[in-house]
PDB file of N, CA and C in Angstrom:
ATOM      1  N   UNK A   1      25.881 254.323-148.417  1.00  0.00           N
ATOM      2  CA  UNK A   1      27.205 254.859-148.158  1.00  0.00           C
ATOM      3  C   UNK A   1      27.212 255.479-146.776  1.00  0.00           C
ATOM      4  N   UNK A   2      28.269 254.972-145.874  1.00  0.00           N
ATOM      5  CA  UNK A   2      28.709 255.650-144.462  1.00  0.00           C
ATOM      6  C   UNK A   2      29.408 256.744-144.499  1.00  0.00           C
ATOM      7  N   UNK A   3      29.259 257.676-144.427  1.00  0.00           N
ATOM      8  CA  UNK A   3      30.657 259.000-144.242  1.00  0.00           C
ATOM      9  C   UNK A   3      30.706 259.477-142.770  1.00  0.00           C
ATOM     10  N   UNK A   4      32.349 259.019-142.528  1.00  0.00           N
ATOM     11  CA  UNK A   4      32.356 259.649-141.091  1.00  0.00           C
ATOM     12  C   UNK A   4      33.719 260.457-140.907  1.00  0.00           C
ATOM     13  N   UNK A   5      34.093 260.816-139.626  1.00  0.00           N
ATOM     14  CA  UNK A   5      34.926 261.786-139.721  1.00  0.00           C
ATOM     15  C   UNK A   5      35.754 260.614-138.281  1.00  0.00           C
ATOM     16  N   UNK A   6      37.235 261.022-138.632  1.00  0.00           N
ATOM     17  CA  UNK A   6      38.132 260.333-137.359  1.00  0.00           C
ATOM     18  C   UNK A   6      39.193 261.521-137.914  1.00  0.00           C
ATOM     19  N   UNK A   7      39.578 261.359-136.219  1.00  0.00           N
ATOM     20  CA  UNK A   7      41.104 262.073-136.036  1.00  0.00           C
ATOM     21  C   UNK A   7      42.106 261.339-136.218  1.00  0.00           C
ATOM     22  N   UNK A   8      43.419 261.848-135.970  1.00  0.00           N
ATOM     23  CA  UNK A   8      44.590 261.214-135.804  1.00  0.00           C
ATOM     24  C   UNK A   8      44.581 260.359-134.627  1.00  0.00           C
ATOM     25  N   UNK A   9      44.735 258.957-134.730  1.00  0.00           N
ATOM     26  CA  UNK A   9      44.867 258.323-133.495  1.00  0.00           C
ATOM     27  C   UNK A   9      43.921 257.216-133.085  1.00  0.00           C
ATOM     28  N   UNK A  10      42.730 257.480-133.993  1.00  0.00           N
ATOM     29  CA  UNK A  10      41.194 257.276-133.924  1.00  0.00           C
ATOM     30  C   UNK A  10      41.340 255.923-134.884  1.00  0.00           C
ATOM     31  N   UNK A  11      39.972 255.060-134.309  1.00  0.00           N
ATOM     32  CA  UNK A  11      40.245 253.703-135.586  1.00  0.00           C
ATOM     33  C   UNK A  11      38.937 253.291-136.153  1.00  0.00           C
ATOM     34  N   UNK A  12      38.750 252.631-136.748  1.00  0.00           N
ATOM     35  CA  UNK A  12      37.360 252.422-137.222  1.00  0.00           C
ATOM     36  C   UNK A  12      37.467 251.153-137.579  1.00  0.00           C
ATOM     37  N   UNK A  13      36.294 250.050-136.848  1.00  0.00           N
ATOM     38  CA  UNK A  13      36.151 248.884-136.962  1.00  0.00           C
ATOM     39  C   UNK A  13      35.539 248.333-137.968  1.00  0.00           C
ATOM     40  N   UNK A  14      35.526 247.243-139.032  1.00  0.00           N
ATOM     41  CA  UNK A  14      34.369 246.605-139.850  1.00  0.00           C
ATOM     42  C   UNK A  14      34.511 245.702-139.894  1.00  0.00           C
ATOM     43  N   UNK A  15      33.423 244.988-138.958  1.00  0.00           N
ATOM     44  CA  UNK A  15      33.021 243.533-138.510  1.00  0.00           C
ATOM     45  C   UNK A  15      34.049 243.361-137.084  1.00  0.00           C
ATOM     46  N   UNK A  16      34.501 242.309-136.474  1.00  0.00           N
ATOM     47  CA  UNK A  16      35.428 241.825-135.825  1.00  0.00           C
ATOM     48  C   UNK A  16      36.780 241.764-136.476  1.00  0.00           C
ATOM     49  N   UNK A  17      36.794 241.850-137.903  1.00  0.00           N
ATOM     50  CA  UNK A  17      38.312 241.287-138.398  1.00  0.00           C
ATOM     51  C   UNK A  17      39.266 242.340-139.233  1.00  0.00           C
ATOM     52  N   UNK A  18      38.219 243.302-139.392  1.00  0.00           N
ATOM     53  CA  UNK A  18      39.110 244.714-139.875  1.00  0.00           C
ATOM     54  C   UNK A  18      39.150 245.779-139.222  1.00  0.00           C
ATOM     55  N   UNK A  19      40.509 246.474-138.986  1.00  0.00           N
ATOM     56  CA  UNK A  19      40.547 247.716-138.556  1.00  0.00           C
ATOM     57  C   UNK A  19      41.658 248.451-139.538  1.00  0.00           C
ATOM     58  N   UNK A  20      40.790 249.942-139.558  1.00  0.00           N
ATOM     59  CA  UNK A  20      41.182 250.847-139.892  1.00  0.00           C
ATOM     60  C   UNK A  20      42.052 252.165-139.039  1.00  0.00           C
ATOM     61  N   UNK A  21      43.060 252.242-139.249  1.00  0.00           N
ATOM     62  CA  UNK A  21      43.652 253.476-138.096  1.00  0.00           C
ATOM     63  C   UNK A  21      44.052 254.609-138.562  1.00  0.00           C
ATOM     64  N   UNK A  22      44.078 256.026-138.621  1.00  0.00           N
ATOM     65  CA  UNK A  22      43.834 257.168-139.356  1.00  0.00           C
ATOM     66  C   UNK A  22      45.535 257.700-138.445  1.00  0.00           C
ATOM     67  N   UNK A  23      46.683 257.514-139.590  1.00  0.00           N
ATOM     68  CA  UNK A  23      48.056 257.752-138.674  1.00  0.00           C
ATOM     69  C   UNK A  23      48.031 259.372-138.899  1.00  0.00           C
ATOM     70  N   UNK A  24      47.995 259.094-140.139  1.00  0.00           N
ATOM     71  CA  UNK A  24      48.620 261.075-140.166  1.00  0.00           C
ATOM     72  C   UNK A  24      47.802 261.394-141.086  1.00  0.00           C
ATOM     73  N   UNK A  25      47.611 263.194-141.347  1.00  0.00           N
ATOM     74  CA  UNK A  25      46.278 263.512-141.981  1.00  0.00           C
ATOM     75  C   UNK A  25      47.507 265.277-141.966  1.00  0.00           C
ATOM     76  N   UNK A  26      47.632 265.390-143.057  1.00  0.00           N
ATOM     77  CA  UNK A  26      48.773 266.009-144.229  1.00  0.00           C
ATOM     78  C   UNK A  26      47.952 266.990-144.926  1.00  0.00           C
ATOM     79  N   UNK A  27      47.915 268.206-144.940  1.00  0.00           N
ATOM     80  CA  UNK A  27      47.490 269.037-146.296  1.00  0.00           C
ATOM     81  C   UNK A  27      46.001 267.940-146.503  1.00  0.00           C
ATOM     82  N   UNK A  28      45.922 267.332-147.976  1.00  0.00           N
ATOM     83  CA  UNK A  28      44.558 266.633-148.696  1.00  0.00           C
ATOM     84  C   UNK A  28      45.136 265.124-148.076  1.00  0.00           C
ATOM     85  N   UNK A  29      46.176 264.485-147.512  1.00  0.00           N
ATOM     86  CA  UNK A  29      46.394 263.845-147.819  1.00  0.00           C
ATOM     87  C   UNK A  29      46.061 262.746-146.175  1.00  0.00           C
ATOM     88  N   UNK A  30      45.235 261.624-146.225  1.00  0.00           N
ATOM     89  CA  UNK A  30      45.251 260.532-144.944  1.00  0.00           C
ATOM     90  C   UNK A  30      45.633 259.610-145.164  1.00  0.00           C
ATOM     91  N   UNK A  31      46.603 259.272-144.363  1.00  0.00           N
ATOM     92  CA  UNK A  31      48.113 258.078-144.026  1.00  0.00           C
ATOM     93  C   UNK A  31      46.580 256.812-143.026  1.00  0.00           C
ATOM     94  N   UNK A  32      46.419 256.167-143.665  1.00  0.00           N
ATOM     95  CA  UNK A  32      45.663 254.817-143.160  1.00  0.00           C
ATOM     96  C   UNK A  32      46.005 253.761-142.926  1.00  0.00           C
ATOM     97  N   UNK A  33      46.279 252.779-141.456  1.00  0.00           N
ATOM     98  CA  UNK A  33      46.568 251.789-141.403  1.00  0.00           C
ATOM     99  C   UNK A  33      45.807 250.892-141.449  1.00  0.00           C
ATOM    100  N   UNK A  34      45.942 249.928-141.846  1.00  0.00           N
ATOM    101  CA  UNK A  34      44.970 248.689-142.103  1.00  0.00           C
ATOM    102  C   UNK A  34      44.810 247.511-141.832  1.00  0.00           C
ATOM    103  N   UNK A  35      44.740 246.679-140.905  1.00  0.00           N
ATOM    104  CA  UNK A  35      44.777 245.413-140.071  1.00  0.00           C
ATOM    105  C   UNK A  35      43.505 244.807-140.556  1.00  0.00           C
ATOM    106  N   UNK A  36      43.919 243.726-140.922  1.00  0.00           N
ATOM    107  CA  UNK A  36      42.924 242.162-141.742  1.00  0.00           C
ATOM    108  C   UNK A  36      43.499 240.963-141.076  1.00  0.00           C
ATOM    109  N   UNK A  37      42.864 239.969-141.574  1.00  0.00           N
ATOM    110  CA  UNK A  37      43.230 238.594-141.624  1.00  0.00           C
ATOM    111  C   UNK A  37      43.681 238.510-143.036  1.00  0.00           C
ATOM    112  N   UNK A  38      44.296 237.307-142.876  1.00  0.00           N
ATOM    113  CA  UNK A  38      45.610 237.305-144.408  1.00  0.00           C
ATOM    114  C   UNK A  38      44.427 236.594-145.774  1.00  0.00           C
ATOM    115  N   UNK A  39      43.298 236.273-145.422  1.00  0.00           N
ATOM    116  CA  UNK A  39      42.158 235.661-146.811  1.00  0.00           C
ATOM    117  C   UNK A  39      41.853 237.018-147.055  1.00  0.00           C
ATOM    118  N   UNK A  40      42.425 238.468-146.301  1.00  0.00           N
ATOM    119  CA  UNK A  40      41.374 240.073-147.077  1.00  0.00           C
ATOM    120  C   UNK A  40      42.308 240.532-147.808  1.00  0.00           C
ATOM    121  N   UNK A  41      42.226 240.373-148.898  1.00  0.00           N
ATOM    122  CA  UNK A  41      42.796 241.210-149.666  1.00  0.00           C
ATOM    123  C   UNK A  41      42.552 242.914-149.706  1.00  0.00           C
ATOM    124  N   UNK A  42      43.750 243.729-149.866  1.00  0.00           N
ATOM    125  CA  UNK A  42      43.620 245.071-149.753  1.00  0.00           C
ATOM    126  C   UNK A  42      44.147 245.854-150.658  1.00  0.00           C
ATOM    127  N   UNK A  43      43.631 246.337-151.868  1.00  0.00           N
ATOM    128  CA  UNK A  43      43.976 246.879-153.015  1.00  0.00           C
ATOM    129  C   UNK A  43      44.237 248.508-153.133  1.00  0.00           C
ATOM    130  N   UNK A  44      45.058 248.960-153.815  1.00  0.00           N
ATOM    131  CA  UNK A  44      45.755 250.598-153.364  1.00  0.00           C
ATOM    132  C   UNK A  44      45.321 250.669-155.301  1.00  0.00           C
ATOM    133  N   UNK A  45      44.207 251.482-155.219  1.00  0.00           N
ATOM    134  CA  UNK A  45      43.734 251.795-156.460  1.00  0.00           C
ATOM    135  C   UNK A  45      44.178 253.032-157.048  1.00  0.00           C
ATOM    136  N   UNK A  46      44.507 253.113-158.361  1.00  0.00           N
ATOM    137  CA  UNK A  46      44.883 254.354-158.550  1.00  0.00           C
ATOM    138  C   UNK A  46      44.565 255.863-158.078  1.00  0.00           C
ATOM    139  N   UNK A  47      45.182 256.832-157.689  1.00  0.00           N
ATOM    140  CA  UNK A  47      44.864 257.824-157.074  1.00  0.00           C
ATOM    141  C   UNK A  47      44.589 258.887-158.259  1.00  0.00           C
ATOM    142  N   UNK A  48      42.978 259.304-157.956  1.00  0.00           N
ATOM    143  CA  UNK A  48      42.651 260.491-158.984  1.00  0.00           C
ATOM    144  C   UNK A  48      42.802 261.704-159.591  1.00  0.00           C
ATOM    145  N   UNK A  49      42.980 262.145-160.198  1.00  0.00           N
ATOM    146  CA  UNK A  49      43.654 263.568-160.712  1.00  0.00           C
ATOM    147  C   UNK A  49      42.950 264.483-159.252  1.00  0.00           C
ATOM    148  N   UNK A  50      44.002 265.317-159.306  1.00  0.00           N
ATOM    149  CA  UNK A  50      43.810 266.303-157.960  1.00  0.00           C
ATOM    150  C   UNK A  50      42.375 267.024-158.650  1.00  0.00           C
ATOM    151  N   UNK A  51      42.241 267.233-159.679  1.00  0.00           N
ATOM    152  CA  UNK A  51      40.948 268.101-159.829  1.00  0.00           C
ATOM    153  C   UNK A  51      39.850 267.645-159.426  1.00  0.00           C
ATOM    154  N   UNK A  52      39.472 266.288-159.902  1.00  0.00           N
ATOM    155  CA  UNK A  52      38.475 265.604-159.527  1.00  0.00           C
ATOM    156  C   UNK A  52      38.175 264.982-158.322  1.00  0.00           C
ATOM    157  N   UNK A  53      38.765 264.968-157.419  1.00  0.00           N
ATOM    158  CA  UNK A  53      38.717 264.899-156.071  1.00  0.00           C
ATOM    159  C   UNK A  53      39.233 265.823-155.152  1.00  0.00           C
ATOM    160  N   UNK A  54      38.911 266.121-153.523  1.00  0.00           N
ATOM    161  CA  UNK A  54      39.507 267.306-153.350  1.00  0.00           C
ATOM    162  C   UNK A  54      40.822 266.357-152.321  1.00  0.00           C
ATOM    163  N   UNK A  55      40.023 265.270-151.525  1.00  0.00           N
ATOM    164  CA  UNK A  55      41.177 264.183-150.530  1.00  0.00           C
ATOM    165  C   UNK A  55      41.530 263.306-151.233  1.00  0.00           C
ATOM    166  N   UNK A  56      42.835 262.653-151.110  1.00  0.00           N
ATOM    167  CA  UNK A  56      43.523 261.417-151.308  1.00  0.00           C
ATOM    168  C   UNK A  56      43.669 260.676-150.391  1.00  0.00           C
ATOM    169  N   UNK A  57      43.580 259.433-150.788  1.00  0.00           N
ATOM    170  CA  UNK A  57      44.137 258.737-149.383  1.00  0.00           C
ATOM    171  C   UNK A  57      45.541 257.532-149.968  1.00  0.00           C
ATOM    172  N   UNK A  58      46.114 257.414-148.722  1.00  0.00           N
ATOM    173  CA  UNK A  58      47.063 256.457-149.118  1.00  0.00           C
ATOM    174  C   UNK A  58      47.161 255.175-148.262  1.00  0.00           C
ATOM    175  N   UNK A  59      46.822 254.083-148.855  1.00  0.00           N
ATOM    176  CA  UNK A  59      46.890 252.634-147.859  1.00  0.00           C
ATOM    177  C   UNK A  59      48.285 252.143-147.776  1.00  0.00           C
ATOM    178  N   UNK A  60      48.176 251.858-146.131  1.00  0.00           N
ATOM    179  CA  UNK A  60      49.431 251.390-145.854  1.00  0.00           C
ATOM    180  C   UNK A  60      48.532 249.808-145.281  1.00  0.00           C
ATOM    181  N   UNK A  61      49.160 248.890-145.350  1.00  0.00           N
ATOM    182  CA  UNK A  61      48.527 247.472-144.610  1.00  0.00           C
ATOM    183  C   UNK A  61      49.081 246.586-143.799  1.00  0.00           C
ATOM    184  N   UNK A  62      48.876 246.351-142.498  1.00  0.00           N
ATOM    185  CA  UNK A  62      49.459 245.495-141.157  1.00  0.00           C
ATOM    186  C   UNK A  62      48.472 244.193-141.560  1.00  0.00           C
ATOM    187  N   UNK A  63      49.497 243.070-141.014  1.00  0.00           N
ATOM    188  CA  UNK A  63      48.640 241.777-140.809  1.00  0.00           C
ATOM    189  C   UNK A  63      48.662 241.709-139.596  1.00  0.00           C
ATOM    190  N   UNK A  64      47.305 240.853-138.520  1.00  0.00           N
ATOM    191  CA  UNK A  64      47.182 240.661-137.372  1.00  0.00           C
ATOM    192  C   UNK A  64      47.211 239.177-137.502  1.00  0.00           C
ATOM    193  N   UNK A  65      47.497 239.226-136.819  1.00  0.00           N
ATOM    194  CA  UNK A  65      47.843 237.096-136.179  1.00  0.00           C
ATOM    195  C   UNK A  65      47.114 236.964-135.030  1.00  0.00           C
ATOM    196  N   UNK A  66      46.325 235.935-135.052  1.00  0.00           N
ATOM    197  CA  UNK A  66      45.010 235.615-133.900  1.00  0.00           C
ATOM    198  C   UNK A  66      45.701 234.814-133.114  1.00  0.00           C
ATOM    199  N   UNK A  67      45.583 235.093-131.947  1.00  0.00           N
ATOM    200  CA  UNK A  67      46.180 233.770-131.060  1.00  0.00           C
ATOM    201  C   UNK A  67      45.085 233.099-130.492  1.00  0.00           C
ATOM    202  N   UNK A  68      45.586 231.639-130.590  1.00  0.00           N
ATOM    203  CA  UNK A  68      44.514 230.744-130.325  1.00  0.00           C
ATOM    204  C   UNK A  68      43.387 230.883-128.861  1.00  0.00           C
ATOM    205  N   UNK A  69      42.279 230.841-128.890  1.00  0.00           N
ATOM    206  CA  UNK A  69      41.559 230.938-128.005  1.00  0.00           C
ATOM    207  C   UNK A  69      41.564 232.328-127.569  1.00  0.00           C
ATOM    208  N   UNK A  70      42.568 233.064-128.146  1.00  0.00           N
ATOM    209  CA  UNK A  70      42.009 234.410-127.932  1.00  0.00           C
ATOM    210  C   UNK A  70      40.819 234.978-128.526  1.00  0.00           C
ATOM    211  N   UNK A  71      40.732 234.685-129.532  1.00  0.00           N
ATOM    212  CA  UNK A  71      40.382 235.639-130.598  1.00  0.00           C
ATOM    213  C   UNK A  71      40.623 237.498-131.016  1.00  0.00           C
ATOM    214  N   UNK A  72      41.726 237.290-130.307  1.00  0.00           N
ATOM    215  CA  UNK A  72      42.391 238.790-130.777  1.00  0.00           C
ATOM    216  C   UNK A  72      43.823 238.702-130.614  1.00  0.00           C
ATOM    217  N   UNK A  73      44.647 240.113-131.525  1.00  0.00           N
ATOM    218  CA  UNK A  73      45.514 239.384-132.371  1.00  0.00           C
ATOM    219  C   UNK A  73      46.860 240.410-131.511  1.00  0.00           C
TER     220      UNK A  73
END
């Protein structure tokens, strides 16, 4: 397991084809954007009773479109 810390504004890469972007960060609560290719599926799993966790997070999800010979989107 990785645990890291990002600010507002800040993004976090995994692999070449996902990014993560940290929009807003609320009381317990981080607003996450999410950029894939359209084969990644991105699932918004139920959110846990406030006791048992102390952060929530909430997924929001962008698709990126590759342009040819670019390879970035």
């Amino acid at each position: 397991m990785l645990v890291l810390s990002r600010c507002i504004g800040e993004c976090l890469m995994i692999g070449e084809d996902i990014q993560l972007d940290v929009v807003n960060i609320e009381n317990d609560i981080v607003t996450l954007n999410i950029a894939t290719p359209p084969q990644i599926q991105v699932s918004n799993v139920p959110r846990p009773r406030r006791s048992q966790y102390k952060t929530s997070v909430k997924i929001k999800k962008r698709r990126s479109i590759l342009l040819p010979g670019t390879g970035q989107g």
